[in-house]
N, C-alpha and C. Protein backbone atom coordinates (compact mmCIF):
# COMPACT_ATOMS: atom_id res chain seq x y z
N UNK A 1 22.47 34.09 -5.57
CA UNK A 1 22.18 34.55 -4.23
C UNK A 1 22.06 33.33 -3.31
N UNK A 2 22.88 33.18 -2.22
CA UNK A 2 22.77 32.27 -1.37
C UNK A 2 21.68 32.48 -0.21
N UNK A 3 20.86 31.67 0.01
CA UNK A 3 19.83 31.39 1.35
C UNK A 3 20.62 31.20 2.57
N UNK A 4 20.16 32.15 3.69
CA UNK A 4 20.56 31.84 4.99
C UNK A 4 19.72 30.75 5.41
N UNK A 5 20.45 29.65 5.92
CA UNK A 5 19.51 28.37 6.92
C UNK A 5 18.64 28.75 7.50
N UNK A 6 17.54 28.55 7.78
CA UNK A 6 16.27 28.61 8.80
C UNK A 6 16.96 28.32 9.82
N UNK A 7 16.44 29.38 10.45
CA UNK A 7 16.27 29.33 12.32
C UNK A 7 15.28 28.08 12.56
N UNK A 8 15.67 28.20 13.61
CA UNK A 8 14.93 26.89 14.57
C UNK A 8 13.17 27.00 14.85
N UNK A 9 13.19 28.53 15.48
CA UNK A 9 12.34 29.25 15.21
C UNK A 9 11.46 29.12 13.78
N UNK A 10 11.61 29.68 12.62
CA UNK A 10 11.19 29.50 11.42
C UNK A 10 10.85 27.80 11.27
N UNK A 11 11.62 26.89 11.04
CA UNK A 11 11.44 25.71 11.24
C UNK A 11 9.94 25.33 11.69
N UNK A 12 9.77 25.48 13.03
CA UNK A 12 8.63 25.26 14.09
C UNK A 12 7.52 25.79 13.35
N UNK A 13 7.48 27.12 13.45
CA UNK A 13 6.48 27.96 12.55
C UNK A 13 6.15 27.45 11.37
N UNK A 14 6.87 26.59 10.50
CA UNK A 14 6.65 26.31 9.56
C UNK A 14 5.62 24.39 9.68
N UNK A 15 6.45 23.89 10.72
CA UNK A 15 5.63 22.82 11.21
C UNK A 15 4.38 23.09 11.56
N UNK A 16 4.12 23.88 12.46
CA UNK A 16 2.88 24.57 13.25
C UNK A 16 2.15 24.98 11.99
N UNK A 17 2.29 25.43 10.76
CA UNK A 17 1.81 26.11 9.82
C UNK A 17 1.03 24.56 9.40
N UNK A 18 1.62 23.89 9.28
CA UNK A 18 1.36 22.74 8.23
C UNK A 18 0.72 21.87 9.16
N UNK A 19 0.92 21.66 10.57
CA UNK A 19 -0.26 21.04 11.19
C UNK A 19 -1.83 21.25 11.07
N UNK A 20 -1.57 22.63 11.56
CA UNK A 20 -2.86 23.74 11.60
C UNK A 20 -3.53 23.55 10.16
N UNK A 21 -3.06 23.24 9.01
CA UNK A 21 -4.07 23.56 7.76
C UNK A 21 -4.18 22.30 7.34
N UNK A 22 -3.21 20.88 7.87
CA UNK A 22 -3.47 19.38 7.96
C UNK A 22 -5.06 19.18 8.73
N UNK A 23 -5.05 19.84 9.61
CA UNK A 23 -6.46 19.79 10.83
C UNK A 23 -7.38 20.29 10.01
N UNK A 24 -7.20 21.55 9.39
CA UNK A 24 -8.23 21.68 9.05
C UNK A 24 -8.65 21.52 7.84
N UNK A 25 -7.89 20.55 6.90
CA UNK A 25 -7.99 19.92 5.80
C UNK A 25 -9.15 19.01 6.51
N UNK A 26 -8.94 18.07 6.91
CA UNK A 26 -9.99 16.71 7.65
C UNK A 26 -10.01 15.94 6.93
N UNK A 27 -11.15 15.14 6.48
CA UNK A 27 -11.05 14.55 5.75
C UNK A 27 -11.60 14.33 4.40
N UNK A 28 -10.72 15.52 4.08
CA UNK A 28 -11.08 16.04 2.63
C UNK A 28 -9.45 15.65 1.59
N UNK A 29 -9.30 15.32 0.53
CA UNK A 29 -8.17 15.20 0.01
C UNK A 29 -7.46 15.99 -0.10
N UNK A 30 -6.13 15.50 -0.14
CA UNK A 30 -4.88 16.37 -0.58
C UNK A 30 -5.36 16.83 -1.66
N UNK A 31 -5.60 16.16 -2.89
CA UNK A 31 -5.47 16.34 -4.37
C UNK A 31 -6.47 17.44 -4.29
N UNK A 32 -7.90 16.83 -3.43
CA UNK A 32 -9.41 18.10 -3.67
C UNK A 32 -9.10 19.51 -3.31
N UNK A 33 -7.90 19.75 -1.95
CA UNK A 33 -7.90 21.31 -1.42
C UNK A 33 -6.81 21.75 -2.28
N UNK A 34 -5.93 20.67 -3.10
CA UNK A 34 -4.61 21.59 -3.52
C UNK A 34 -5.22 22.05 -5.13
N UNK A 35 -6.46 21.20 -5.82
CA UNK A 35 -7.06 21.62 -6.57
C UNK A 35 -7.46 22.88 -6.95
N UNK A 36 -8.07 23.26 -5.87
CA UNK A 36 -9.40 24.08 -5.22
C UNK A 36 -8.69 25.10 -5.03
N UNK A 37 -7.40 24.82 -4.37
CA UNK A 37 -6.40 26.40 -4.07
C UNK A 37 -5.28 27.01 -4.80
N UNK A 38 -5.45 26.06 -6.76
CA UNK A 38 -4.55 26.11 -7.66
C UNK A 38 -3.40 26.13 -6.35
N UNK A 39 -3.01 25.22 -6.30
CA UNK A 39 -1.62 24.39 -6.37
C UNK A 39 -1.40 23.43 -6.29
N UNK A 40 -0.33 22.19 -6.60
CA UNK A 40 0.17 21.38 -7.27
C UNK A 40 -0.28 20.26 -5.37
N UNK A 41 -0.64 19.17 -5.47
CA UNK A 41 -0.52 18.32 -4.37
C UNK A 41 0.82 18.34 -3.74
N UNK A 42 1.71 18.06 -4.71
CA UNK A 42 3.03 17.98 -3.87
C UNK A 42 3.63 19.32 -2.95
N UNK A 43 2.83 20.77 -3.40
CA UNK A 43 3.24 21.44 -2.91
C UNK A 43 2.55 21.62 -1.52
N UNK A 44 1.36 21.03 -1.46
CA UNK A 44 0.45 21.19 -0.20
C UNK A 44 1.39 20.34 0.38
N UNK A 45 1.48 18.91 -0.15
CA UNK A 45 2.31 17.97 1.26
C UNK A 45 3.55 18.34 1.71
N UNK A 46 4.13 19.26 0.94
CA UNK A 46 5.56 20.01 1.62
C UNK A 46 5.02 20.30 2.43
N UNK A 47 3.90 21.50 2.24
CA UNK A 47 3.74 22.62 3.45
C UNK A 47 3.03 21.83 5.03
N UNK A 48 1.96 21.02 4.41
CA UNK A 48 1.77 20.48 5.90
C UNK A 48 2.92 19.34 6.67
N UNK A 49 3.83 18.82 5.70
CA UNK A 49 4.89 17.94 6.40
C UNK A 49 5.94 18.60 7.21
N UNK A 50 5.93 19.89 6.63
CA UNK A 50 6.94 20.94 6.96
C UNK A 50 8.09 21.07 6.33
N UNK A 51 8.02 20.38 5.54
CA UNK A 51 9.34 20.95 4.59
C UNK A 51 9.21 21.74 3.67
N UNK A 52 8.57 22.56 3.61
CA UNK A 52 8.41 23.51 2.91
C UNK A 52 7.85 24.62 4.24
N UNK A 53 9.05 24.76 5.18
CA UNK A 53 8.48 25.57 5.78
C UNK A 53 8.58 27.27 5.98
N UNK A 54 8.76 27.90 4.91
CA UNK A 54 8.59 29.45 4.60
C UNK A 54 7.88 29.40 2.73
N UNK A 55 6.15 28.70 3.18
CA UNK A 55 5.69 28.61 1.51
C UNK A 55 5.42 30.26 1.09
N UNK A 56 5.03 30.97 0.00
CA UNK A 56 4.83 31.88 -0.20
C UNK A 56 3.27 32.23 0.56
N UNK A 57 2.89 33.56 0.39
CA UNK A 57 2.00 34.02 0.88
C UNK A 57 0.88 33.68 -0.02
N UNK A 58 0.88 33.80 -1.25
CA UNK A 58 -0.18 33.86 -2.12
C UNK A 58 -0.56 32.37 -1.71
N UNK A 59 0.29 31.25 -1.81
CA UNK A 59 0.05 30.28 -1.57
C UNK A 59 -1.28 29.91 -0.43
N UNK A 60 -0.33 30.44 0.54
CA UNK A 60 -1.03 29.80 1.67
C UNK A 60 -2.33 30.76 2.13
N UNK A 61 -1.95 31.91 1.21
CA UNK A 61 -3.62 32.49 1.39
C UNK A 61 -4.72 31.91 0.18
N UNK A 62 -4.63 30.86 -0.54
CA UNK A 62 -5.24 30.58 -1.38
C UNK A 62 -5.77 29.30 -0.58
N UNK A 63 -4.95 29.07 -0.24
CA UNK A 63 -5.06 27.30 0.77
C UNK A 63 -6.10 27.88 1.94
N UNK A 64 -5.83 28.48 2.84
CA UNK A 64 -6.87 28.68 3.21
C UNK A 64 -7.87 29.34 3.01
N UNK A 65 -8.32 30.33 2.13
CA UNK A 65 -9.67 30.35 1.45
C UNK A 65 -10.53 29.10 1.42
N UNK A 66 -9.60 27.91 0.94
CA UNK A 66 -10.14 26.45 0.49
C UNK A 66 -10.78 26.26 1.79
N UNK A 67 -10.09 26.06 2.92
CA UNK A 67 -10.29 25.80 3.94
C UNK A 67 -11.05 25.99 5.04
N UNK A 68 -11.64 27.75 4.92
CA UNK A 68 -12.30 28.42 5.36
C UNK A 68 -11.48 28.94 6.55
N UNK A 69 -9.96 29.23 6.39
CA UNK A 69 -9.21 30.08 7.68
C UNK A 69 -9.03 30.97 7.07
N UNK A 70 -8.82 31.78 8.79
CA UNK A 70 -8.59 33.06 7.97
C UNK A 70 -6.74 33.35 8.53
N UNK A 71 -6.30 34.25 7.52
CA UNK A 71 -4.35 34.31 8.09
C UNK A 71 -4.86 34.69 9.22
N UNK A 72 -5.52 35.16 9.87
CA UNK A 72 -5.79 35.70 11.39
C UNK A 72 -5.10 34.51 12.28
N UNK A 73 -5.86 33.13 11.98
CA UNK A 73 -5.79 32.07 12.52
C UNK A 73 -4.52 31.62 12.40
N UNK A 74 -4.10 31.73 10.89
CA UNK A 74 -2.59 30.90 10.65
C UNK A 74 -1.74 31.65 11.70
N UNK A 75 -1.56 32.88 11.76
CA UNK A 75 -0.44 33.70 12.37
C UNK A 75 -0.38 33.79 13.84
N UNK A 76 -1.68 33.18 14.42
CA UNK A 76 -0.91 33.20 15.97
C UNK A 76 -0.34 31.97 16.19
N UNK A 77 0.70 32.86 17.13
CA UNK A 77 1.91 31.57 17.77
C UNK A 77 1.18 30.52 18.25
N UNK A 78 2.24 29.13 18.22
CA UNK A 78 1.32 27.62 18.41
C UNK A 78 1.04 27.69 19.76
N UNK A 79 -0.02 27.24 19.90
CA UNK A 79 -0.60 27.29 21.90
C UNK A 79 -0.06 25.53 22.17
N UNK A 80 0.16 25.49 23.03
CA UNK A 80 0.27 23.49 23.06
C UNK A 80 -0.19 23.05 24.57
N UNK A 81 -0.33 22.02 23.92
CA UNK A 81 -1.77 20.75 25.03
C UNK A 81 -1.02 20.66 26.07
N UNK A 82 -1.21 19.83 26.88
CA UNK A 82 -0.13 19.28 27.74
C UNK A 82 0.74 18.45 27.30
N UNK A 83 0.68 17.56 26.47
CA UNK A 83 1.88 16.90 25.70
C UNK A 83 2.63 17.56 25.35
N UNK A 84 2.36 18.67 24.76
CA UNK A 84 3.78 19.64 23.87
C UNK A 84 3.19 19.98 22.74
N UNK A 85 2.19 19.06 22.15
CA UNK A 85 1.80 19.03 20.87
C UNK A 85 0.83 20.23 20.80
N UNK A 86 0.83 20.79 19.31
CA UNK A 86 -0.15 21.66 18.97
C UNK A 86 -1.36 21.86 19.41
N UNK A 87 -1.96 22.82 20.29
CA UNK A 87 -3.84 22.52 20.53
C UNK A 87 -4.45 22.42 19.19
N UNK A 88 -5.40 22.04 19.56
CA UNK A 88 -6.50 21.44 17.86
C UNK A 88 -7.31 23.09 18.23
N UNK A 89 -7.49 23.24 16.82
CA UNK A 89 -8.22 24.61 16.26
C UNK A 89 -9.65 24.30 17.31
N UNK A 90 -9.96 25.82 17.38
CA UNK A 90 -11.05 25.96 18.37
C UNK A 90 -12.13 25.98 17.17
N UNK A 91 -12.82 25.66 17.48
CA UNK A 91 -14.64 25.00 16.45
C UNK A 91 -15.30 26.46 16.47
C-alpha cells in the first residue's frame, strides 16, 4: 500500500503538535517523559522535531498524560504571536 505525501497543512499540524508538547515537556528529559509515556526517546524527538508528523493516537495520548495535557489542548489550531511563531501554552 502506497502513502499519499502530507499536505502542507498536515505538515504544520504536525510541527505545531511537537512544539506544543516540546513546551510543555520544560525542563524535564526527553528520556524521563518518553519513559513515563512507554515510548522509545527517539520516537518523542520525531514527534516534537516534526518529523514524525501524523504520530499515532495512542501515542500521543500517552505523552500527554505524562505531561498533564489534555487532547483538548493538542487539537486546537496553532494561534501565533506576532512573529508568526506558535503562542506559548496559556498557564
Amino acid at each position: 500500500m502506497v502513502r499519499n505525501p502530507l499536505t502542507r497543512s498536515e505538515l504544520e499540524r504536525g510541527r505545531h503538535l511537537g512544539s506544543l508538547l516540546r513546551q510543555a515537556r520544560g525542563e524535564r528529559s526527553m528520556a524521563e517523559v518518553a519513559t513515563a509515556a512507554g515510548v522509545s526517546a527517539e520516537t518523542l524527538r520525531k514527534i516534537e522535531t516534526g518529523r514524525a508528523p501524523t504520530p499515532s493516537f495512542f501515542t500521543i495520548a500517552a505523552v500527554a498524560a505524562v505531561l498533564g495535557l489534555s487532547l483538548d489542548e493538542l487539537a486546537r489550531p496553532a494561534a501565533e504571536d506576532s512573529d508568526g511563531r506558535p503562542a506559548p501554552l496559556a498557564a
